[in-house]
Every structure is written in structure tokens, then in C-alpha cells.
PDB file of N, CA and C in Angstrom:
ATOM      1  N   UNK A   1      -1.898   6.764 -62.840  1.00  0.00           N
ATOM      2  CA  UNK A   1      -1.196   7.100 -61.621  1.00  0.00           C
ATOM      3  C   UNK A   1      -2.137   6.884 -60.424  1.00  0.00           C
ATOM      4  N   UNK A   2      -1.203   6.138 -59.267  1.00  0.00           N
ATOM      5  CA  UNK A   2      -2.634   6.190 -58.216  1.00  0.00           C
ATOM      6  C   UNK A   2      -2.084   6.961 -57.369  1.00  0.00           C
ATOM      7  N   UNK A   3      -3.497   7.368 -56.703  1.00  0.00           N
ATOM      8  CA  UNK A   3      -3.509   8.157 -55.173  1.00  0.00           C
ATOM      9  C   UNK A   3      -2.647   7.864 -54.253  1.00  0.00           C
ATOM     10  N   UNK A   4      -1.975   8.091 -53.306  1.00  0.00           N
ATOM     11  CA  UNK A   4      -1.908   7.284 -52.652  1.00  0.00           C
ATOM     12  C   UNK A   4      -1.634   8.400 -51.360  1.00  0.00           C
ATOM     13  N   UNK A   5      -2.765   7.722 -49.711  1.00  0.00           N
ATOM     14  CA  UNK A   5      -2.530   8.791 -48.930  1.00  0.00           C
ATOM     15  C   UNK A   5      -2.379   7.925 -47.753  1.00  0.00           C
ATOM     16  N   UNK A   6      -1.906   8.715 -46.559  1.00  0.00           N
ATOM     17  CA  UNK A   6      -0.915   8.569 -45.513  1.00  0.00           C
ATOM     18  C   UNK A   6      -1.522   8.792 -44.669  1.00  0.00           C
ATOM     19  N   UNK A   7      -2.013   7.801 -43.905  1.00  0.00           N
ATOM     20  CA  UNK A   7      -2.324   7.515 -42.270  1.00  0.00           C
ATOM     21  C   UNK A   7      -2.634   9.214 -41.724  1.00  0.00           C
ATOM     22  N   UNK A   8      -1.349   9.382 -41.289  1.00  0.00           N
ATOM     23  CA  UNK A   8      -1.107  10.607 -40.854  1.00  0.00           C
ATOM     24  C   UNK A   8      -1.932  12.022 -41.265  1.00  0.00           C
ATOM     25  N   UNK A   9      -2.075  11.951 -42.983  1.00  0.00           N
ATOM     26  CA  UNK A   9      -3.105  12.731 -43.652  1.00  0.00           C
ATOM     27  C   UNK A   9      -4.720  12.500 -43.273  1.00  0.00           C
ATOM     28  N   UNK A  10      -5.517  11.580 -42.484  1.00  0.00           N
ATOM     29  CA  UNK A  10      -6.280  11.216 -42.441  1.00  0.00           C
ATOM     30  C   UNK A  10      -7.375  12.489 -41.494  1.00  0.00           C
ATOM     31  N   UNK A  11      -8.584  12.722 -41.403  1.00  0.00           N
ATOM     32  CA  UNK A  11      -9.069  13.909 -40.501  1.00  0.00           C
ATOM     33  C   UNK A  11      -8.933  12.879 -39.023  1.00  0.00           C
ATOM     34  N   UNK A  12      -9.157  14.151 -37.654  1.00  0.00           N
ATOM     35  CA  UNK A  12      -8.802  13.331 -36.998  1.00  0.00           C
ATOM     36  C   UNK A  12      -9.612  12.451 -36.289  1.00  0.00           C
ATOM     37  N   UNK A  13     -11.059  12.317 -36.613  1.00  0.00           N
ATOM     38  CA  UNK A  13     -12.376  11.675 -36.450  1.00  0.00           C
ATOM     39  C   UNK A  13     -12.258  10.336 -36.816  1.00  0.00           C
ATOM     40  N   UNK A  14     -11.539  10.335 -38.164  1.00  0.00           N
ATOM     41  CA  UNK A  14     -10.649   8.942 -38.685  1.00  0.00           C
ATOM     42  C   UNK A  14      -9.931   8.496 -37.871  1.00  0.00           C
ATOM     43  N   UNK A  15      -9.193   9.106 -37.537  1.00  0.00           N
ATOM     44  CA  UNK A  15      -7.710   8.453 -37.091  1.00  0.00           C
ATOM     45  C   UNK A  15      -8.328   7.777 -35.480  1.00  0.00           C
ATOM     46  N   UNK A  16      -9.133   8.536 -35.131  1.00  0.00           N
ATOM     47  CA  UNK A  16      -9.458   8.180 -33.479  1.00  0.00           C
ATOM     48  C   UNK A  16     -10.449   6.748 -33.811  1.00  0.00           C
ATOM     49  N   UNK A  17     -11.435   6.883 -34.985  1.00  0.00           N
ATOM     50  CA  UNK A  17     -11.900   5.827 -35.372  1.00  0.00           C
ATOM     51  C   UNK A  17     -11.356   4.889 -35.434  1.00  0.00           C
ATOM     52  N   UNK A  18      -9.921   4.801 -36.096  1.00  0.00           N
ATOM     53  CA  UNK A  18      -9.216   3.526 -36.380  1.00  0.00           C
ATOM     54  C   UNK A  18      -8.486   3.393 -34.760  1.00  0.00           C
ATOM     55  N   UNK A  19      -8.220   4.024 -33.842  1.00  0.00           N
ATOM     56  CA  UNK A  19      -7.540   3.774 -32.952  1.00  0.00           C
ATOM     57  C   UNK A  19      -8.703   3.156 -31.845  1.00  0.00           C
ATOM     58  N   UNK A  20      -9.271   3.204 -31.925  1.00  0.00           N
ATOM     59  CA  UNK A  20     -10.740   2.543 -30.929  1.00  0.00           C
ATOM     60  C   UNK A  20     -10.275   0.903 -30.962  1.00  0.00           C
ATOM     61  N   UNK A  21      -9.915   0.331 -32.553  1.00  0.00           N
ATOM     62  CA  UNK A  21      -9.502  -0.630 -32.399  1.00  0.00           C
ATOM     63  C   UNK A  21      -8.266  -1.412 -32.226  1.00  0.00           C
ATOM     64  N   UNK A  22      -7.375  -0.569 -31.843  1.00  0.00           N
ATOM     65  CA  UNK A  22      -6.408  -0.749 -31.303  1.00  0.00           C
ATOM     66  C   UNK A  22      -6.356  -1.193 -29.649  1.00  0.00           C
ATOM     67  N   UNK A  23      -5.651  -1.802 -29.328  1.00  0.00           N
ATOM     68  CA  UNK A  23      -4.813  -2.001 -27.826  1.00  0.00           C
ATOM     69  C   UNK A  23      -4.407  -0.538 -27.179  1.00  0.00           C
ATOM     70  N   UNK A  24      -4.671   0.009 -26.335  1.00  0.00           N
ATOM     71  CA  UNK A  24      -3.917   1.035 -25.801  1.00  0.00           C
ATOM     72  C   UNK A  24      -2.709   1.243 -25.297  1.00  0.00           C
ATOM     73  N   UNK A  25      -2.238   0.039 -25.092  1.00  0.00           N
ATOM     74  CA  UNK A  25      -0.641   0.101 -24.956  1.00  0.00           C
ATOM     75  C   UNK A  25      -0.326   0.185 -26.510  1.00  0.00           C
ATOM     76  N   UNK A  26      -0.426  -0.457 -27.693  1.00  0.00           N
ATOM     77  CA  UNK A  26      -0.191  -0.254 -28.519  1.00  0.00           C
ATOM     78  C   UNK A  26       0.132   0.801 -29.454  1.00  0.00           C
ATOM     79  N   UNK A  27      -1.746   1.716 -29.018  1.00  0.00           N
ATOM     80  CA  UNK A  27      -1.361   2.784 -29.671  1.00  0.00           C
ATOM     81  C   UNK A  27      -0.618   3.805 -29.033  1.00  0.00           C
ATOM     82  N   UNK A  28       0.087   3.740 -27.791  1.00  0.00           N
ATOM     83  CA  UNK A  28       0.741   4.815 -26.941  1.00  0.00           C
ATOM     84  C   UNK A  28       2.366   4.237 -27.732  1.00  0.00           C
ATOM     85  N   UNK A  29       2.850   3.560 -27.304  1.00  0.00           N
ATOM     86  CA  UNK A  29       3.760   2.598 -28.016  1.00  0.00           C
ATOM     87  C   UNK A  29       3.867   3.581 -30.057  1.00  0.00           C
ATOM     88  N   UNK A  30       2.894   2.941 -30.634  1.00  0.00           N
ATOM     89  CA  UNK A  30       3.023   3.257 -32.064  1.00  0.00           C
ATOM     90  C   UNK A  30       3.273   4.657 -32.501  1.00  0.00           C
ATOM     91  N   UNK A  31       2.604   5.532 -31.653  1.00  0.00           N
ATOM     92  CA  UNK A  31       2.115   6.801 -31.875  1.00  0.00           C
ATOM     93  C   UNK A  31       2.608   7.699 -30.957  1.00  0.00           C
ATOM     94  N   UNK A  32       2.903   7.236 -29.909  1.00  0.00           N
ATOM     95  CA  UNK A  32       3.275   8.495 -29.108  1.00  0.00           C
ATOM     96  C   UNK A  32       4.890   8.652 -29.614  1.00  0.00           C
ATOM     97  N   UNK A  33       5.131  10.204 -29.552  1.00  0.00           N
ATOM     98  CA  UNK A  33       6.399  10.160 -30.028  1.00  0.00           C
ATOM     99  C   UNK A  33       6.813  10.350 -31.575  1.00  0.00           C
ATOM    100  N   UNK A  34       5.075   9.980 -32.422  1.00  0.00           N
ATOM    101  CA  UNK A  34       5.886  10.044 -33.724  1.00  0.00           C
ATOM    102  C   UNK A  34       5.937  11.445 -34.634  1.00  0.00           C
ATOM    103  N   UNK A  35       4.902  11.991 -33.812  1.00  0.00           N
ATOM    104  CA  UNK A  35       4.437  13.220 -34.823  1.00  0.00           C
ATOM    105  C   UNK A  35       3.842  14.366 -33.627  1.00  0.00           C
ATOM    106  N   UNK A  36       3.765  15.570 -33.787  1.00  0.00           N
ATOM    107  CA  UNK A  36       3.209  16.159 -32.422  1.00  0.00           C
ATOM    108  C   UNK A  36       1.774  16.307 -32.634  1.00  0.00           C
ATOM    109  N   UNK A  37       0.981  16.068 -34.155  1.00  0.00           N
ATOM    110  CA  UNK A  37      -0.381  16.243 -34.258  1.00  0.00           C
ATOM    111  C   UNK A  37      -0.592  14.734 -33.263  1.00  0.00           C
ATOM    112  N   UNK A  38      -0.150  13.822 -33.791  1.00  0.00           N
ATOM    113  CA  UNK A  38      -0.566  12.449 -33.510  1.00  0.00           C
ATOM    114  C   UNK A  38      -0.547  11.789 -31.964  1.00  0.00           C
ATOM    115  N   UNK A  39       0.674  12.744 -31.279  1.00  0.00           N
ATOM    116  CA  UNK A  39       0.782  12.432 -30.267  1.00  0.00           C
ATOM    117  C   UNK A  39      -0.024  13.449 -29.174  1.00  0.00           C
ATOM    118  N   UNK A  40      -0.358  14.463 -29.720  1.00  0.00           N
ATOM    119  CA  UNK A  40      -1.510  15.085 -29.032  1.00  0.00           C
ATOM    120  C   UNK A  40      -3.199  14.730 -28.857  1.00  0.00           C
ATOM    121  N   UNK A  41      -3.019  13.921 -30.314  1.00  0.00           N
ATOM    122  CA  UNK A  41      -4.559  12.819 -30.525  1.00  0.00           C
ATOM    123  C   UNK A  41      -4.564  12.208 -29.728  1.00  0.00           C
ATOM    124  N   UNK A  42      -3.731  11.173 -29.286  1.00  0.00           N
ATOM    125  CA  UNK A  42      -3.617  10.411 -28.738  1.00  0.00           C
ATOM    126  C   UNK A  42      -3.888  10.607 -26.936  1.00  0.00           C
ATOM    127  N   UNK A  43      -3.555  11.929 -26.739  1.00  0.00           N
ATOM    128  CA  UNK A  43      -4.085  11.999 -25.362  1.00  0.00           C
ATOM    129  C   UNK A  43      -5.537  12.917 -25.199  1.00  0.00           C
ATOM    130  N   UNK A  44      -5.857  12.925 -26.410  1.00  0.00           N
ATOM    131  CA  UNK A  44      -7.292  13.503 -25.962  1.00  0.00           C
ATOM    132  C   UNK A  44      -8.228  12.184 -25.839  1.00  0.00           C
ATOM    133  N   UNK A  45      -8.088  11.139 -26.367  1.00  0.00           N
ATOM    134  CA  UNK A  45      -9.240  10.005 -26.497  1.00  0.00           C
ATOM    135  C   UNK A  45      -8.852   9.393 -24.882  1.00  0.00           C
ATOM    136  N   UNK A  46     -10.240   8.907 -24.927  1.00  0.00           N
ATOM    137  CA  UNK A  46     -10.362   8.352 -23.147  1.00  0.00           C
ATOM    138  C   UNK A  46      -9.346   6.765 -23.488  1.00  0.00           C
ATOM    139  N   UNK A  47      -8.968   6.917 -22.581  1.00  0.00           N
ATOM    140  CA  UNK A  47      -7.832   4.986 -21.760  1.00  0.00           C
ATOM    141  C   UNK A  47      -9.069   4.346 -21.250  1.00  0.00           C
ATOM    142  N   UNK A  48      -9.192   2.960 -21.803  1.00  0.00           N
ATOM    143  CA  UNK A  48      -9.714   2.145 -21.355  1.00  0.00           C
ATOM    144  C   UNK A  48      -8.859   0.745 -20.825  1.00  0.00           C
ATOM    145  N   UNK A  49      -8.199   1.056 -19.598  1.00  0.00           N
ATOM    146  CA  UNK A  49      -7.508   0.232 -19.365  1.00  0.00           C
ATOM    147  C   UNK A  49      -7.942  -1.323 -19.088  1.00  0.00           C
ATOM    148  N   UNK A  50      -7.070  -2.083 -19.198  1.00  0.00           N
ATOM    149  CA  UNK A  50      -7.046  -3.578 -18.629  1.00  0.00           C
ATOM    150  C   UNK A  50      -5.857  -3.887 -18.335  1.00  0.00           C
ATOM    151  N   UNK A  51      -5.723  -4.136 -17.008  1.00  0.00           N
ATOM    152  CA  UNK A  51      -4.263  -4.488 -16.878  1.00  0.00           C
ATOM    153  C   UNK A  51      -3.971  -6.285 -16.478  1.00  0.00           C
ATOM    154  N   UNK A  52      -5.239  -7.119 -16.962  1.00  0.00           N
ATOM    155  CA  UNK A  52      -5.374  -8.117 -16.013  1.00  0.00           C
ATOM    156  C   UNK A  52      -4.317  -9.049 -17.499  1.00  0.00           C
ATOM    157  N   UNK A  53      -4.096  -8.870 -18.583  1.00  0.00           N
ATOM    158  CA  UNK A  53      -3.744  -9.537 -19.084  1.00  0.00           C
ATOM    159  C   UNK A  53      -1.863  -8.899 -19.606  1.00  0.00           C
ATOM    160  N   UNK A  54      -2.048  -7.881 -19.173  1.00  0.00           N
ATOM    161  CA  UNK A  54      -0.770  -6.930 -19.511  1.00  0.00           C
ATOM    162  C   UNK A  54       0.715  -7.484 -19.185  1.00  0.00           C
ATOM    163  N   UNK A  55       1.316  -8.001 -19.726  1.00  0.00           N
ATOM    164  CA  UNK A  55       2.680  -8.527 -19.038  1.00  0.00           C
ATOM    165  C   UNK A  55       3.763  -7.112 -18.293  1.00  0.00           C
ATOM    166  N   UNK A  56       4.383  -7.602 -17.472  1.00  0.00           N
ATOM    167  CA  UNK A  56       5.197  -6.398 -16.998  1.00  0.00           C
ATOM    168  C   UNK A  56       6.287  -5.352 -17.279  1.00  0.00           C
ATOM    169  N   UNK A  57       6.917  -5.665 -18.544  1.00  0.00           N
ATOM    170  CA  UNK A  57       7.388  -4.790 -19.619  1.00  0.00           C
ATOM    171  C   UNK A  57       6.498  -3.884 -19.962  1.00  0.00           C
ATOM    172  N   UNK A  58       5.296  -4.480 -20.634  1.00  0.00           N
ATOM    173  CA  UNK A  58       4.198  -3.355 -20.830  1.00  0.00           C
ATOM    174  C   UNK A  58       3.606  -2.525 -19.742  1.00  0.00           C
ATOM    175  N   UNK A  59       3.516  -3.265 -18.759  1.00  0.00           N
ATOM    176  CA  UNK A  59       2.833  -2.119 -17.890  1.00  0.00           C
ATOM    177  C   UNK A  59       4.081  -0.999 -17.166  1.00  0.00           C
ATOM    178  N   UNK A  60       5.250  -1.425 -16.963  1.00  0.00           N
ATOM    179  CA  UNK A  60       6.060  -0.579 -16.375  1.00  0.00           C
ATOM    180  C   UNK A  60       6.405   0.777 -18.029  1.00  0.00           C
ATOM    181  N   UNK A  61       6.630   0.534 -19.268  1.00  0.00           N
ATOM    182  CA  UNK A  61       6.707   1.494 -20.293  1.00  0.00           C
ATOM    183  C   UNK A  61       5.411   1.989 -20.103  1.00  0.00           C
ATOM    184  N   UNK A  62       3.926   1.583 -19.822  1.00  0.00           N
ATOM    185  CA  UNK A  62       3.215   2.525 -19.738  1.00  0.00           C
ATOM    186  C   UNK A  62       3.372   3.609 -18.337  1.00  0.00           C
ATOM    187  N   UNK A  63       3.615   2.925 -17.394  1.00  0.00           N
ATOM    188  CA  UNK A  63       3.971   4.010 -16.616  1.00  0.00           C
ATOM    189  C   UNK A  63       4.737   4.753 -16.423  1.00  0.00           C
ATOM    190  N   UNK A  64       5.424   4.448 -17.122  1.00  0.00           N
ATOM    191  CA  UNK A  64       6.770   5.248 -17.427  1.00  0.00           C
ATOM    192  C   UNK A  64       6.055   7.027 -18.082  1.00  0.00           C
ATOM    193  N   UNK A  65       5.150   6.582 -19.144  1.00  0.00           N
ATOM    194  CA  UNK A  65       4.472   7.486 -19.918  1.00  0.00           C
ATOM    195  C   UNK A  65       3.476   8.357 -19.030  1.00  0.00           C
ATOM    196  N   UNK A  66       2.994   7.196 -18.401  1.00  0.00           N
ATOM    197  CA  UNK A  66       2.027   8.626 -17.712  1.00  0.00           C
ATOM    198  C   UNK A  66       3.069   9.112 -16.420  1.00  0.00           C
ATOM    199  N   UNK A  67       4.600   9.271 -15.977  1.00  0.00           N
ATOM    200  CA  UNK A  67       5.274   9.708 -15.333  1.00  0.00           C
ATOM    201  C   UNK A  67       5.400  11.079 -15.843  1.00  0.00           C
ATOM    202  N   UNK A  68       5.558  10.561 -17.384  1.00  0.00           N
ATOM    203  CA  UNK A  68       6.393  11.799 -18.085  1.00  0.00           C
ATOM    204  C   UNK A  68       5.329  12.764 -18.868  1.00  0.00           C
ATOM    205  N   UNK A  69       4.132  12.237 -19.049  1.00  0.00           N
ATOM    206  CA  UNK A  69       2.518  12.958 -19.451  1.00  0.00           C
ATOM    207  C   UNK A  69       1.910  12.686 -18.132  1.00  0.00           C
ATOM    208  N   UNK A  70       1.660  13.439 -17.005  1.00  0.00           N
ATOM    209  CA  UNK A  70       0.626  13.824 -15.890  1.00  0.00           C
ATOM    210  C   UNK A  70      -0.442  13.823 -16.563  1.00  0.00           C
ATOM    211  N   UNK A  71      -0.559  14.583 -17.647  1.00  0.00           N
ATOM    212  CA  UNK A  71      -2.276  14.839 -18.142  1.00  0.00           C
ATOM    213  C   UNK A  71      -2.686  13.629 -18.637  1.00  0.00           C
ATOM    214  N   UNK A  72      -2.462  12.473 -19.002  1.00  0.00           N
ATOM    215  CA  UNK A  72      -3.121  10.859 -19.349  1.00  0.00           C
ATOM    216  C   UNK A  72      -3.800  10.384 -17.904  1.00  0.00           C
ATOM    217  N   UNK A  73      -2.804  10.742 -17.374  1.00  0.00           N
ATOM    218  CA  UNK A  73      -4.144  10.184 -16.020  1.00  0.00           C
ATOM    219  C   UNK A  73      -5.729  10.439 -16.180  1.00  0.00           C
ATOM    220  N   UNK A  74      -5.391  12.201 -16.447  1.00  0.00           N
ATOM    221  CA  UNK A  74      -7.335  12.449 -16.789  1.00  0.00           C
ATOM    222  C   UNK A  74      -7.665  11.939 -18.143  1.00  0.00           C
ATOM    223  N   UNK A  75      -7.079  10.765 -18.870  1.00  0.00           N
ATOM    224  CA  UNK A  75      -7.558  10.303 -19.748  1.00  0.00           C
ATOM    225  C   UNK A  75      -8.386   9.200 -19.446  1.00  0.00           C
ATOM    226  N   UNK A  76      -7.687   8.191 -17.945  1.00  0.00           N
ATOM    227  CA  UNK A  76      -8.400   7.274 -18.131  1.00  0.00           C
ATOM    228  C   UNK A  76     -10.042   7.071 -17.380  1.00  0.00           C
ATOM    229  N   UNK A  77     -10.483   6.015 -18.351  1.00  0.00           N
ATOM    230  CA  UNK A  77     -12.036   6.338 -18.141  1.00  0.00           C
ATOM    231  C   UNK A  77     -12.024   5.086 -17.046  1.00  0.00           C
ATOM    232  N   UNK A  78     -12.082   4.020 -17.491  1.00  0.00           N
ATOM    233  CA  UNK A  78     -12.412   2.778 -16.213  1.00  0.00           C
ATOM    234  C   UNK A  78     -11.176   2.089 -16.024  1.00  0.00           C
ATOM    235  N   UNK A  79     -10.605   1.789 -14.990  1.00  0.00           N
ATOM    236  CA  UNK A  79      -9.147   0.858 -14.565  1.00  0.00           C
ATOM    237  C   UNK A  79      -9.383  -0.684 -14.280  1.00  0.00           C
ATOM    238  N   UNK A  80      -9.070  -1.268 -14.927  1.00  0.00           N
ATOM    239  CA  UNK A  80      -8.812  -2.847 -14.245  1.00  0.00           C
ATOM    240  C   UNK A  80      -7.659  -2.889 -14.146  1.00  0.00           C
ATOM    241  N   UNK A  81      -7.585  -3.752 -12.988  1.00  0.00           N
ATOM    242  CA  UNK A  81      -6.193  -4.268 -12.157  1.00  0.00           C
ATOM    243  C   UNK A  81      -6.310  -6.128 -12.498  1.00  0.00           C
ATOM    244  N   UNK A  82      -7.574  -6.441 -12.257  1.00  0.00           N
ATOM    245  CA  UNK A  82      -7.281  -7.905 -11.977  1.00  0.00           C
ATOM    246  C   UNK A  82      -8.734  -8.498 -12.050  1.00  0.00           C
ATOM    247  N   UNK A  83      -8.869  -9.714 -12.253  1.00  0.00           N
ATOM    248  CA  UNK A  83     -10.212 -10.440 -12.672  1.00  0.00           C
ATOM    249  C   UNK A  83     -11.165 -10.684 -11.820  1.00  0.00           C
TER     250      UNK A  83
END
């Protein structure tokens, strides 16, 4: 019989580990919304934004998010707008 364990089960030192390599629109997108542990992870780790490559679907759903979460603002650490 195998093991078998679930993302979600992971400690959360892991989980922020694996999200480092993620896109940040991505992981707001994947994760926000799915779970309330996960979506509370998700706003403790710092935003490292880039918006220079971001198409405008994506950037208007992210703002949409920090409309409706005020507290992500004090997430983000450095902002790019443009090159």
C-alpha cells in the first residue's frame, strides 16, 4: 500500500518553500480562496511584484484582490511597473 500525502497536509515552511517558486499572480489565483489555512499563508509571505510583463486580465484580477484584502498591500516588498 502506498502513502500517499496532500499538498495541503504539507508544514507550512514547505508549502511557502514551494510557493517562492511560483508566479505571484499564480499563486493568489491557485490558492487564494481554496482553503482558509492556505489562503491565510498566502498573505503572510512578502509580493514580489513585476508588473512589466503582466497582461491586463491579470493585473486588473489582481487588483481586484488587493480591493477586497487591504492587508496584501503590506505584503508587498518591491513594485515594478515598467522596464
Amino acid at each position: 500500500m502506498v502513502n500517499v500525502s496532500k499538498f495541503e497536509n504539507l508544514p507550512n515552511e514547505l508549502i511557502i518553500e514551494c510557493l517562492e517558486y511560483l508566479n505571484i499572480f499564480d499563486t493568489f489565483h491557485s490558492f487564494n480562496g481554496l482553503n482558509d489555512r492556505l489562503g491565510k499563508l498566502i498573505r503572510t509571505i512578502s509580493l514580489h511584484l513585476n508588473f512589466t510583463l503582466v497582461n491586463k486580465k491579470r493585473l486588473e484580477h489582481f487588483c481586484q484582490h488587493i480591493l477586497l484584502y487591504p492587508e496584501t498591500r503590506q505584503q508587498i516588498y518591491p513594485l515594478r511597473l515598467s522596464i
